[in-house]
N, C-alpha and C. Protein backbone atom coordinates (compact mmCIF):
# COMPACT_ATOMS: atom_id res chain seq x y z
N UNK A 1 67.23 83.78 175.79
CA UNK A 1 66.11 84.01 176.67
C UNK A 1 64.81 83.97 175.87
N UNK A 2 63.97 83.31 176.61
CA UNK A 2 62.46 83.04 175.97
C UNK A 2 61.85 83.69 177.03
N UNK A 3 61.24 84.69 176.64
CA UNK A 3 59.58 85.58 177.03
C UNK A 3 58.34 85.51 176.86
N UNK A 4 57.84 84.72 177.60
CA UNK A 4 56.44 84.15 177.56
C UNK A 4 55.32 85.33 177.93
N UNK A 5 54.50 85.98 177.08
CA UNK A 5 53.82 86.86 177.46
C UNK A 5 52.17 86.03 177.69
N UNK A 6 51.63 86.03 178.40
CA UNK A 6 50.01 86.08 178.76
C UNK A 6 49.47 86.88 179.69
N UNK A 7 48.06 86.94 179.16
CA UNK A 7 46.93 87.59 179.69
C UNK A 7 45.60 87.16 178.56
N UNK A 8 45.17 87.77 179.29
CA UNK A 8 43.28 87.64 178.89
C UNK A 8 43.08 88.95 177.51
N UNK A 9 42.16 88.27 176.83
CA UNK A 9 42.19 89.13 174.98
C UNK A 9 41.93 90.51 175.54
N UNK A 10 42.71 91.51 175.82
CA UNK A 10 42.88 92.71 175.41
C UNK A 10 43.74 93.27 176.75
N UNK A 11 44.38 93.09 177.62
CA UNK A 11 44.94 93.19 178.43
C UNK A 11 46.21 93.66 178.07
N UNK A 12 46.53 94.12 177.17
CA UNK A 12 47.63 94.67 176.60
C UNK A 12 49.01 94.02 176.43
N UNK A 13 48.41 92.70 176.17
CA UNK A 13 50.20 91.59 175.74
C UNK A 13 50.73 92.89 174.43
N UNK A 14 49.87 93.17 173.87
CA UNK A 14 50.60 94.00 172.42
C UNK A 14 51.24 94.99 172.96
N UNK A 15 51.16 95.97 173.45
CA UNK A 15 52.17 96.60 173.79
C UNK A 15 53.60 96.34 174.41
N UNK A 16 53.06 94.73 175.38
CA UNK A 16 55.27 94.61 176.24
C UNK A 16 55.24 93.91 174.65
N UNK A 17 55.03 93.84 173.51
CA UNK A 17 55.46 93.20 172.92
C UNK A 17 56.14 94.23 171.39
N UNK A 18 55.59 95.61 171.90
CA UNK A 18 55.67 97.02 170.58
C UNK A 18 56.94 97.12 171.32
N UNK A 19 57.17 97.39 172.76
CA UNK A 19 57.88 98.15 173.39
C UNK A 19 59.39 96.97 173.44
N UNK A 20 59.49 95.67 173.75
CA UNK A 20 60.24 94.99 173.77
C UNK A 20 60.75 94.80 172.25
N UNK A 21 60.07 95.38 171.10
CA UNK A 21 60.39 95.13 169.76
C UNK A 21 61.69 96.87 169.47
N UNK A 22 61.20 97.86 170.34
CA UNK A 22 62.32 98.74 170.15
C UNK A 22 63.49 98.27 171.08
N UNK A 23 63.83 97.43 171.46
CA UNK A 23 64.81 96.77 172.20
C UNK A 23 65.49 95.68 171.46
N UNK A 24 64.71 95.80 170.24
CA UNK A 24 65.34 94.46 169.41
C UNK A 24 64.90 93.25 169.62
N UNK A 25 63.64 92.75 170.41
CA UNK A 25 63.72 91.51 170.54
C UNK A 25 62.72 91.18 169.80
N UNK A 26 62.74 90.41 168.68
CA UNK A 26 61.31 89.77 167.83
C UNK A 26 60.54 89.13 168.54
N UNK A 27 59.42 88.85 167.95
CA UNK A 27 58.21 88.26 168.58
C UNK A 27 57.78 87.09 167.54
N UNK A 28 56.99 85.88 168.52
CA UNK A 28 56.11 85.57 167.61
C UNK A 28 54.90 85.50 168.22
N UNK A 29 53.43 85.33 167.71
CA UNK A 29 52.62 85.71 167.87
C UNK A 29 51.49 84.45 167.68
N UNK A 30 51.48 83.62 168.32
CA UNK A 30 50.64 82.49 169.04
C UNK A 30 49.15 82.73 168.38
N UNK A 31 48.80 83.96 168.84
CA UNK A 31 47.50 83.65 167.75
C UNK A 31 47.34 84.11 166.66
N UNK A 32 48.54 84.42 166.18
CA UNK A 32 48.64 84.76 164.49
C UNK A 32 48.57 83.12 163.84
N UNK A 33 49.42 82.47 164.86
CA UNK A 33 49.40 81.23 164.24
C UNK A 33 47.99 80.42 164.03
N UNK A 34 46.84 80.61 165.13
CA UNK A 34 46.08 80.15 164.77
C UNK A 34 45.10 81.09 164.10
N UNK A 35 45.25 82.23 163.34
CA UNK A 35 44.62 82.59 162.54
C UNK A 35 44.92 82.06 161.33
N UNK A 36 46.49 81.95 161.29
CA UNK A 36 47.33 81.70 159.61
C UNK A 36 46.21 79.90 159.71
N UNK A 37 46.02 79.46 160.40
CA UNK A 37 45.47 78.04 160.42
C UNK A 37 44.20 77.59 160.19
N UNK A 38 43.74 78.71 160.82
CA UNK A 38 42.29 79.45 159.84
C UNK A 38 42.20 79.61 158.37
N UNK A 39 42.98 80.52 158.16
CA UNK A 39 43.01 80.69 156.50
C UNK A 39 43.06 79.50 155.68
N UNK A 40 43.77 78.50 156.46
CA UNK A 40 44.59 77.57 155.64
C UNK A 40 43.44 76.36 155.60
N UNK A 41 42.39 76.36 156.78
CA UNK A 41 41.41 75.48 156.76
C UNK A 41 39.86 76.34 156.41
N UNK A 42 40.15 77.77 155.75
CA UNK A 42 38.75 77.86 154.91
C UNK A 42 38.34 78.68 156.26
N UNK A 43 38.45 78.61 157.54
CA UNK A 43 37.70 79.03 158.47
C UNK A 43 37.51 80.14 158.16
N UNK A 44 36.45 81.15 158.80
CA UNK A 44 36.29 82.72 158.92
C UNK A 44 36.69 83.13 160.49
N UNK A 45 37.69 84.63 159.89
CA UNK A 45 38.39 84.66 161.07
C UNK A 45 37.19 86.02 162.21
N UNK A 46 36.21 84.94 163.06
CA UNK A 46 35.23 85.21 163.63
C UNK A 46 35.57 84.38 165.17
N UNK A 47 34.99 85.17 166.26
CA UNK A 47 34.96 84.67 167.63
C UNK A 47 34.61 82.60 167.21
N UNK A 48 33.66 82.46 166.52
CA UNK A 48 33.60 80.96 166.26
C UNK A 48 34.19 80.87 165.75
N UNK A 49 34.28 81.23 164.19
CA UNK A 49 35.62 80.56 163.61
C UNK A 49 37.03 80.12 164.50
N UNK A 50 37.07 81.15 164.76
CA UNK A 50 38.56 81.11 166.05
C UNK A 50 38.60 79.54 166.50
N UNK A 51 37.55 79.85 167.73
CA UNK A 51 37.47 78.97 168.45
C UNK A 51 36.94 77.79 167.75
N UNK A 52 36.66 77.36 167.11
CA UNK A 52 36.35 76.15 166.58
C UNK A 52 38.06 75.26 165.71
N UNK A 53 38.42 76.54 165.18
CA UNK A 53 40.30 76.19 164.86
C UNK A 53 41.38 75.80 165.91
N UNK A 54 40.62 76.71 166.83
CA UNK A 54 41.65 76.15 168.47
C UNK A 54 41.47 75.12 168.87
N UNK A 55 40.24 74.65 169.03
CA UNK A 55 39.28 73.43 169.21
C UNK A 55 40.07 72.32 168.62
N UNK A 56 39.99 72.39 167.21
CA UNK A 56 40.79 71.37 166.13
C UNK A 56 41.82 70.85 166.21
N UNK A 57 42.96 72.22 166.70
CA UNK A 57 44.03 71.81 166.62
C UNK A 57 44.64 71.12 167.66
N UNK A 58 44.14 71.44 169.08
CA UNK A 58 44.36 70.93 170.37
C UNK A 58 43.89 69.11 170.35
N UNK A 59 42.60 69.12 169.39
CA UNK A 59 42.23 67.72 169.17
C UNK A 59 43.11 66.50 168.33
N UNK A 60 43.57 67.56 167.51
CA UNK A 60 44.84 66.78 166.04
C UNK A 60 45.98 66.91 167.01
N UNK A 61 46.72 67.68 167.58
CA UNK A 61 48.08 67.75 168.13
C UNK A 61 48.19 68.25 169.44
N UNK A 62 47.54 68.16 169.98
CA UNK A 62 47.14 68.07 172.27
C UNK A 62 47.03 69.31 172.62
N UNK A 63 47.02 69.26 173.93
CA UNK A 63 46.80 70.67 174.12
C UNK A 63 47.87 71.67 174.14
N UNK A 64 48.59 70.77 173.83
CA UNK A 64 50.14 72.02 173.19
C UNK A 64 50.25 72.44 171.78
N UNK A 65 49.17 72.20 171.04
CA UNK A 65 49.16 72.00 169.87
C UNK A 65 49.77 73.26 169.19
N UNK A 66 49.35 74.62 169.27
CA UNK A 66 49.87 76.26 169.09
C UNK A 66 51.37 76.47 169.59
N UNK A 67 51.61 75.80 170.77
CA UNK A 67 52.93 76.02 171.44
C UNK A 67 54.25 74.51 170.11
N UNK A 68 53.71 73.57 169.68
CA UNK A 68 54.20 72.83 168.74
C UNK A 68 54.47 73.41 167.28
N UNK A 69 53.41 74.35 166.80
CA UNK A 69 54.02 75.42 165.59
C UNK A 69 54.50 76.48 166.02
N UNK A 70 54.37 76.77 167.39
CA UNK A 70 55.30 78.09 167.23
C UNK A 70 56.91 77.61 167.59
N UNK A 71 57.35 76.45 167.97
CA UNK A 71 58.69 76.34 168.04
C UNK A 71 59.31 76.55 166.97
N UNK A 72 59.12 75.93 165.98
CA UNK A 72 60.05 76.23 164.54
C UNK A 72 60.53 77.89 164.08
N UNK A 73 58.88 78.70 164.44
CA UNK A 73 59.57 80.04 164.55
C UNK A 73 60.99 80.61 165.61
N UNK A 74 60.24 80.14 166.66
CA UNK A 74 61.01 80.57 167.76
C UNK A 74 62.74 80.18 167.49
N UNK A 75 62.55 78.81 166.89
CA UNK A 75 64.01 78.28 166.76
C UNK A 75 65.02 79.10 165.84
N UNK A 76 64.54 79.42 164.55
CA UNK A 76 64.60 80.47 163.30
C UNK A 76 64.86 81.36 164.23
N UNK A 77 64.53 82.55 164.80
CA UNK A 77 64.36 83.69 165.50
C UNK A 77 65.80 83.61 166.25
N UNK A 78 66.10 82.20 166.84
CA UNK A 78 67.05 82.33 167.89
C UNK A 78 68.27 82.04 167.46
N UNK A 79 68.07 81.83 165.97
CA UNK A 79 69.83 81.56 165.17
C UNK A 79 70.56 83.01 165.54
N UNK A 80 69.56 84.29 165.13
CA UNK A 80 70.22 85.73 164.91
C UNK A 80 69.66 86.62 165.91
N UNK A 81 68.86 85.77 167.53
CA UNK A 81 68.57 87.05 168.48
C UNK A 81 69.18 86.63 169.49
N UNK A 82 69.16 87.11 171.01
CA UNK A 82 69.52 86.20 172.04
C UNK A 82 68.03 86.40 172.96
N UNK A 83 67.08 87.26 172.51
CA UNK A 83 65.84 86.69 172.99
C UNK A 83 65.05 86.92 171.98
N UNK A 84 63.60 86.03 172.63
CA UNK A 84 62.57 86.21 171.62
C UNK A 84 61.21 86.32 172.15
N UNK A 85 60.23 86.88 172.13
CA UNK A 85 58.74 87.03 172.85
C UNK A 85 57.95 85.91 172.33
N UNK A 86 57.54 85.31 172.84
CA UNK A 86 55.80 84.10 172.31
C UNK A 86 54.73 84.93 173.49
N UNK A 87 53.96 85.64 172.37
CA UNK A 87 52.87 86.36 173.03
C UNK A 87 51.89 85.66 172.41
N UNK A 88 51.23 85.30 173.50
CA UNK A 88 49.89 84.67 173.74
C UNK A 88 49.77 83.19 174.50
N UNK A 89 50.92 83.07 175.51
CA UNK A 89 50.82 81.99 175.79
C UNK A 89 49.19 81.40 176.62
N UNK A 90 48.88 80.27 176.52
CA UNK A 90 47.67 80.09 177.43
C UNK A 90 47.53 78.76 177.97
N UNK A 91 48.32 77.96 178.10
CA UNK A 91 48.60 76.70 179.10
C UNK A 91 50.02 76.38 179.68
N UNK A 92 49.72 76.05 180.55
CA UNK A 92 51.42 75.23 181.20
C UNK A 92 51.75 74.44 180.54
N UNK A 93 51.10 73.72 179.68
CA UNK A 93 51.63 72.20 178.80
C UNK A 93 52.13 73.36 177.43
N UNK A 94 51.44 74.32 177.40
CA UNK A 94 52.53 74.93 176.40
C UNK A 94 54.07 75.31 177.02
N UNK A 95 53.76 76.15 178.03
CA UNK A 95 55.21 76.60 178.87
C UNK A 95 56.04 75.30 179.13
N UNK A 96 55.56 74.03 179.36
CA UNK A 96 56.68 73.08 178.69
C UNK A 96 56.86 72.50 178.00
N UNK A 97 56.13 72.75 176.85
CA UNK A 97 56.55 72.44 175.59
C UNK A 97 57.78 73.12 175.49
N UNK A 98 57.75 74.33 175.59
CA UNK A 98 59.02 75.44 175.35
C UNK A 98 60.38 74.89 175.87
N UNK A 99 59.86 74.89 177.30
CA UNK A 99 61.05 74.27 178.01
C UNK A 99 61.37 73.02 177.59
N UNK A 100 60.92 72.02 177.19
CA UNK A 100 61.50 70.89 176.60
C UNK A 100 62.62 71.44 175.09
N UNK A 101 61.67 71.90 174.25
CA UNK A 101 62.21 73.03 173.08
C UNK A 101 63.18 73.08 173.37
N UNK A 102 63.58 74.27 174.26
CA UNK A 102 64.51 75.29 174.25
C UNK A 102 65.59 74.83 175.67
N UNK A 103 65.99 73.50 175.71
CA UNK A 103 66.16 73.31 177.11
C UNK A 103 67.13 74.22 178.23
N UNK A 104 68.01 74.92 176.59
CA UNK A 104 69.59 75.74 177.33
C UNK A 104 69.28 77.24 177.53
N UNK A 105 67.84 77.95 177.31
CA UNK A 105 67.20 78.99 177.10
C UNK A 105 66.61 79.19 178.57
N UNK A 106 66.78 80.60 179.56
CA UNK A 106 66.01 80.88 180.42
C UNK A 106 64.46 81.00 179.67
N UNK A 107 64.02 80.33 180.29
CA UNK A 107 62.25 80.59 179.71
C UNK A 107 61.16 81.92 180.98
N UNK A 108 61.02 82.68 180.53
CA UNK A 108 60.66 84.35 181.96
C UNK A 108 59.26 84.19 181.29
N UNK A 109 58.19 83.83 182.02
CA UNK A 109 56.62 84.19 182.05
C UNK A 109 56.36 85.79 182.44
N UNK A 110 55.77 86.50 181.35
CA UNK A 110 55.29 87.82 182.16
C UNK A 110 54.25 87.74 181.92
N UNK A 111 53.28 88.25 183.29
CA UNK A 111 51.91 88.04 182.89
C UNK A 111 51.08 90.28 182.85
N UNK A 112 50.49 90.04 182.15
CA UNK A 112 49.62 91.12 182.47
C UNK A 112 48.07 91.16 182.44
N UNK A 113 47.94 91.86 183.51
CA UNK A 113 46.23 92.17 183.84
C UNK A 113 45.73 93.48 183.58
N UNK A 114 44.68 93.26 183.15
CA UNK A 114 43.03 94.46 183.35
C UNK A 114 42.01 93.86 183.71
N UNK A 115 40.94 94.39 184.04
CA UNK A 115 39.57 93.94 184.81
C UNK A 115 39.13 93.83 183.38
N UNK A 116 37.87 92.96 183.48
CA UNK A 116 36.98 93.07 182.63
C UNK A 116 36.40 94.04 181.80
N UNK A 117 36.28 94.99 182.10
CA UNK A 117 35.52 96.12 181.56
C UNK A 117 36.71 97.19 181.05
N UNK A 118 37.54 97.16 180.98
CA UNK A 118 38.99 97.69 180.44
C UNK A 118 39.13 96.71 179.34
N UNK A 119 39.07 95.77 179.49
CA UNK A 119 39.64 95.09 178.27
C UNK A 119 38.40 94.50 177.67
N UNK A 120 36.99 94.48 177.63
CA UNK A 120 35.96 94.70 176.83
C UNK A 120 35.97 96.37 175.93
N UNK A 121 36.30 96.55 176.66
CA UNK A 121 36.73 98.52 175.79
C UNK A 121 37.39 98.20 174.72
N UNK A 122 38.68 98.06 175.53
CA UNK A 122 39.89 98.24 174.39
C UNK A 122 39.50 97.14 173.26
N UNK A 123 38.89 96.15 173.38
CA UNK A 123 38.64 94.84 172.82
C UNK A 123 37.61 95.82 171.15
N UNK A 124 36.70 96.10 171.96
CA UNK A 124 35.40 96.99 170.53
C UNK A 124 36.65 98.31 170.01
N UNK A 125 37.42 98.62 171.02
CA UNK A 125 38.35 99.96 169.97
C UNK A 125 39.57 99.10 168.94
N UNK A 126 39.54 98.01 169.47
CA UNK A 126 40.25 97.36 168.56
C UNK A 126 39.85 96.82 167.21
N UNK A 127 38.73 96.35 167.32
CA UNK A 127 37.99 96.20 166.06
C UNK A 127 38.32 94.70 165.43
N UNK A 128 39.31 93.63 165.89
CA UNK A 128 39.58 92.82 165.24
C UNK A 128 38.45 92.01 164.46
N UNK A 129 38.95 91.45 163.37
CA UNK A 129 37.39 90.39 162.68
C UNK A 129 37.10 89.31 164.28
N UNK A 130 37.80 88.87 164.65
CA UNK A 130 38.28 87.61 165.95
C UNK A 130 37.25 88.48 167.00
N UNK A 131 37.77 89.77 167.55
CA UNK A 131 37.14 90.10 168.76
C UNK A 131 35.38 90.36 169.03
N UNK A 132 35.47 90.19 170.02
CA UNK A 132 34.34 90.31 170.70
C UNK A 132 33.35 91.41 170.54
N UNK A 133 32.06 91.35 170.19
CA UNK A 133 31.65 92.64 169.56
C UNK A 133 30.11 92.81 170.71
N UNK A 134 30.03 91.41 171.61
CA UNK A 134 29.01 91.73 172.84
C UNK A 134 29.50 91.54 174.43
N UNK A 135 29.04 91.80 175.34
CA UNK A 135 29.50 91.49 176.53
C UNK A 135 29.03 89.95 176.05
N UNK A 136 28.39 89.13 175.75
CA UNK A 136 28.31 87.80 176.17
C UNK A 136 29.14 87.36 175.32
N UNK A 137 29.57 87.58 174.17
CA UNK A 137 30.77 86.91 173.40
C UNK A 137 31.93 87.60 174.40
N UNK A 138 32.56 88.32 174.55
CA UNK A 138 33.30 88.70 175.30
C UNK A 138 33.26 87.68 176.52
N UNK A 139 32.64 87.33 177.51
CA UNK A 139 32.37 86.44 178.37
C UNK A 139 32.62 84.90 178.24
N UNK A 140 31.78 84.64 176.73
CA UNK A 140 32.26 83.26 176.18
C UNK A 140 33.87 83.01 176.11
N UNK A 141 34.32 84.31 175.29
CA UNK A 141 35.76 84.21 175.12
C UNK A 141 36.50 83.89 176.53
N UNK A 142 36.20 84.47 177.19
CA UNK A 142 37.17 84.61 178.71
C UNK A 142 37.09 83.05 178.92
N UNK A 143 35.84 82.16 178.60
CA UNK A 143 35.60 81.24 179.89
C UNK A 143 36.47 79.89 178.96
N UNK A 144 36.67 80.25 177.36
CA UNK A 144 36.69 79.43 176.95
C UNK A 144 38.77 79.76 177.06
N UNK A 145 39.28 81.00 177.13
CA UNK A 145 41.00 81.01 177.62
C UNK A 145 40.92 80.44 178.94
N UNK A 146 40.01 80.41 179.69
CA UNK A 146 40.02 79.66 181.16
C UNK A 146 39.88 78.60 180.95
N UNK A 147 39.39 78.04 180.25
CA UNK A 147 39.66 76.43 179.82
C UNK A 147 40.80 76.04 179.32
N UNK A 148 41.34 76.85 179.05
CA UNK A 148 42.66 76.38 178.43
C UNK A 148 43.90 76.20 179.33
N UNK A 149 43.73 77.12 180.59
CA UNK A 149 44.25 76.97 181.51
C UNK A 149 44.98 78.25 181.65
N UNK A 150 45.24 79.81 180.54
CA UNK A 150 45.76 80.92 180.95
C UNK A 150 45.93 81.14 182.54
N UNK A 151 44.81 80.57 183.31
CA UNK A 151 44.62 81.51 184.77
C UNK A 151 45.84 80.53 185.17
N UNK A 152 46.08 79.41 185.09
CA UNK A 152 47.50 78.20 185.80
C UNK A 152 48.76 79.34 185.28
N UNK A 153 49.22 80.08 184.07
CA UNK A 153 50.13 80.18 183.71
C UNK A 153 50.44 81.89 184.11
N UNK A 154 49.73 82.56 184.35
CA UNK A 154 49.08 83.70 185.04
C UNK A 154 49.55 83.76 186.72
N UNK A 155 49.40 82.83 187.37
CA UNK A 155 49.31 82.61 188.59
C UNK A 155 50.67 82.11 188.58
N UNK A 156 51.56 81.24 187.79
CA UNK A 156 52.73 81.06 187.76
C UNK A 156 53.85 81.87 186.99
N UNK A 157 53.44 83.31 187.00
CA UNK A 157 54.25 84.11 186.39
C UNK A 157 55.29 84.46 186.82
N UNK A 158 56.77 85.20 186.00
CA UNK A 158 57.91 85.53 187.26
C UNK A 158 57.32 86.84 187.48
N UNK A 159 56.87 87.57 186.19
CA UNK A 159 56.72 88.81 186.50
C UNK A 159 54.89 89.36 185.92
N UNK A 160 54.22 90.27 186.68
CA UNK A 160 52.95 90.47 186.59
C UNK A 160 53.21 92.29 186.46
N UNK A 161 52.51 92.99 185.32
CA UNK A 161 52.54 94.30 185.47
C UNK A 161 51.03 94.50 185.06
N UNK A 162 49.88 95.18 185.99
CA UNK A 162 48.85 95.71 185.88
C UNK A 162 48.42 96.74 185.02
N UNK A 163 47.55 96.27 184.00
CA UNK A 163 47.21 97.18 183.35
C UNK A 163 45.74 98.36 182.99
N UNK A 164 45.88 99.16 184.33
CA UNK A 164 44.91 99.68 184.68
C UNK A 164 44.45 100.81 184.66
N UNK A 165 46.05 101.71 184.06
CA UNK A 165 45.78 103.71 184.39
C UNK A 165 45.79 103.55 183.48
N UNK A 166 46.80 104.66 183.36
CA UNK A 166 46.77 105.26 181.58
C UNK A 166 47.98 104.73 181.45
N UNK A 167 48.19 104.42 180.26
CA UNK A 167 48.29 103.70 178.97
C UNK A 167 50.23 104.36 179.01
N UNK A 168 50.61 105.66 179.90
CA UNK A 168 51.82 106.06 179.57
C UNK A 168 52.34 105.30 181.31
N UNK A 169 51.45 105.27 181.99
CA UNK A 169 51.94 104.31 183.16
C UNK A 169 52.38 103.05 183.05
N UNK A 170 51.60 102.49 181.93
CA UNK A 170 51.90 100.86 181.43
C UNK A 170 53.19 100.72 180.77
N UNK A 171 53.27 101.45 179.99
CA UNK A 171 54.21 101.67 179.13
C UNK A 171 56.05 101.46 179.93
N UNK A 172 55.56 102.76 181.22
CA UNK A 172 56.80 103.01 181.91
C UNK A 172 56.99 101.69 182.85
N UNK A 173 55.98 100.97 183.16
CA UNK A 173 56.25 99.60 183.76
C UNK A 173 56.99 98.57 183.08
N UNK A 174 56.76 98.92 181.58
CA UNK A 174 57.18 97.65 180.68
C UNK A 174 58.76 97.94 180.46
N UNK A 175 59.10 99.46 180.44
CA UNK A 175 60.50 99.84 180.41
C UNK A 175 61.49 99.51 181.37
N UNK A 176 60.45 99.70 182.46
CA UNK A 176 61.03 98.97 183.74
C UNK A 176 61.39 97.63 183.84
N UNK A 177 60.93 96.49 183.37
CA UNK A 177 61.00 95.90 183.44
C UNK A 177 61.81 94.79 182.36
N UNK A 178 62.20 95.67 181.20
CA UNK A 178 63.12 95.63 180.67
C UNK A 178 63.97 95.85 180.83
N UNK A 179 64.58 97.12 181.66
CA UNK A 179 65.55 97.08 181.93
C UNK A 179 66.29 96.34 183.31
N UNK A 180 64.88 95.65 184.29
CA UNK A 180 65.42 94.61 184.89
C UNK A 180 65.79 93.15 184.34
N UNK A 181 65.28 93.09 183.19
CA UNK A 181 66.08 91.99 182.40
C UNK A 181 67.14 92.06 181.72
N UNK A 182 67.41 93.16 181.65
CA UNK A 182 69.33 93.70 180.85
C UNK A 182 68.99 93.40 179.66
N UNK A 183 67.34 94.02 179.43
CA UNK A 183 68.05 93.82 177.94
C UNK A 183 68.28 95.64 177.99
N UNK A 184 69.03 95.41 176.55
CA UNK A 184 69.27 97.31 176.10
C UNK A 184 68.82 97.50 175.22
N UNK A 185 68.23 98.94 175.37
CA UNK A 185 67.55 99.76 174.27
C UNK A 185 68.54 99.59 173.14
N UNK A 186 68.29 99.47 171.95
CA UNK A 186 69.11 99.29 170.77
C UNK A 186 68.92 101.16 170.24
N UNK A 187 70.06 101.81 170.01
CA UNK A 187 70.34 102.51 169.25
C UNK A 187 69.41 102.44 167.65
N UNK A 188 69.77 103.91 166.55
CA UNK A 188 68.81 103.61 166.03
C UNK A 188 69.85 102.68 164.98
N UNK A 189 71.51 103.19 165.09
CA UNK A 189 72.46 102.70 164.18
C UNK A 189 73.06 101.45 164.99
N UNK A 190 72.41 100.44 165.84
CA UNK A 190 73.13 99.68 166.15
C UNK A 190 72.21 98.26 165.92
N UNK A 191 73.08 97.24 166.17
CA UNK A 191 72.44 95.84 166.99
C UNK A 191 72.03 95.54 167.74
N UNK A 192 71.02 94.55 168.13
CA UNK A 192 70.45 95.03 169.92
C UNK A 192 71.64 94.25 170.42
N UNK A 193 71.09 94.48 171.61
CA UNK A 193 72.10 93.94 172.31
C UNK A 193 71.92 92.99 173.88
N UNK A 194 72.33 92.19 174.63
CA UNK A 194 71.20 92.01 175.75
C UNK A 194 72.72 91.03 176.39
């Protein structure tokens, strides 16, 4: 099983992705990759920098370009799991990239939401070098994941959990919803299991 996590930068993909990791299931992390790609081209890892690396790579290798390096992880991952998370998805031409990938693999989109002003918060408590440090960079950012097409892959989700109270409500949604996927909590002395 492949777990496609998206949402909009701070909407809390990191957490189904803390909480699905005590269940045993690894992750990989879509925009780690295009940070590691950053480093590797000198960029500074800044709202431009970012985006000017995303820019690049979509131009050198299409607009699946992020979803094309993260297969090799994913593939690695799936010798020794029976699922795996790609958090940060943000186009449909990535979601079939995967599915071409992975053809014998259920591929499950979960999407999660917050409003704007929830995830401009959490965004400045986060502090990343990458994040957004004004409402108008914050704004730029949004319009430029809407270009990418997140809102297509969002709207075609199996599963959507809102992320809007507190933070122990989210949490209990994500449990939930793990355990409608069978996977199982892994023991602290065991293997996961699913």
């Amino acid at each position: 099983m492949i777990i496609c996590v998206v949402g909009m930068p701070g909407s809390g993909k990191g957490q189904i992705v803390r909480i699905f990791g005590k269940y045993g299931v690894p992750h990989v992390s879509m925009g780690d990759i295009v940070r590691e790609e950053a480093d590797k081209r000198g960029m500074p890892r800044t709202p431009e920098g970012m985006n000017s690396v995303s820019i690049q790579l979509r131009q050198e290798l299409g607009d699946n370009a992020v979803a094309k390096l993260t297969v090799p992880r994913v593939k690695e991952l799936l010798k020794t799991n029976k699922a795996v998370i790609i958090d940060g998805v943000r186009s449909l031409d990535e979601i079939q990239t995967f599915k071409d990938a992975f053809p014998e693999e259920e591929i499950i989109i979960i999407a999660v939401h917050s409003s704007p002003k929830r995830r401009f918060e959490r965004l400045n408590r986060r502090g990343r070098s990458d994040d957004p440090r004004t409402w108008s960079e914050f704004e730029a950012r949004d319009w430029k994941e809407l270009k990418f097409g997140i809102g297509n892959v969002i709207a075609l989700a199996d599963y959507l959990i809102v992320n809007e109270n507190h933070i122990t409500d989210f949490r209990r949604e994500i449990e939930r919803l793990a355990e409608n996927l069978r996977i199982k909590k892994r023991s602290s002395s065991s293997k996961p299991r699913f």
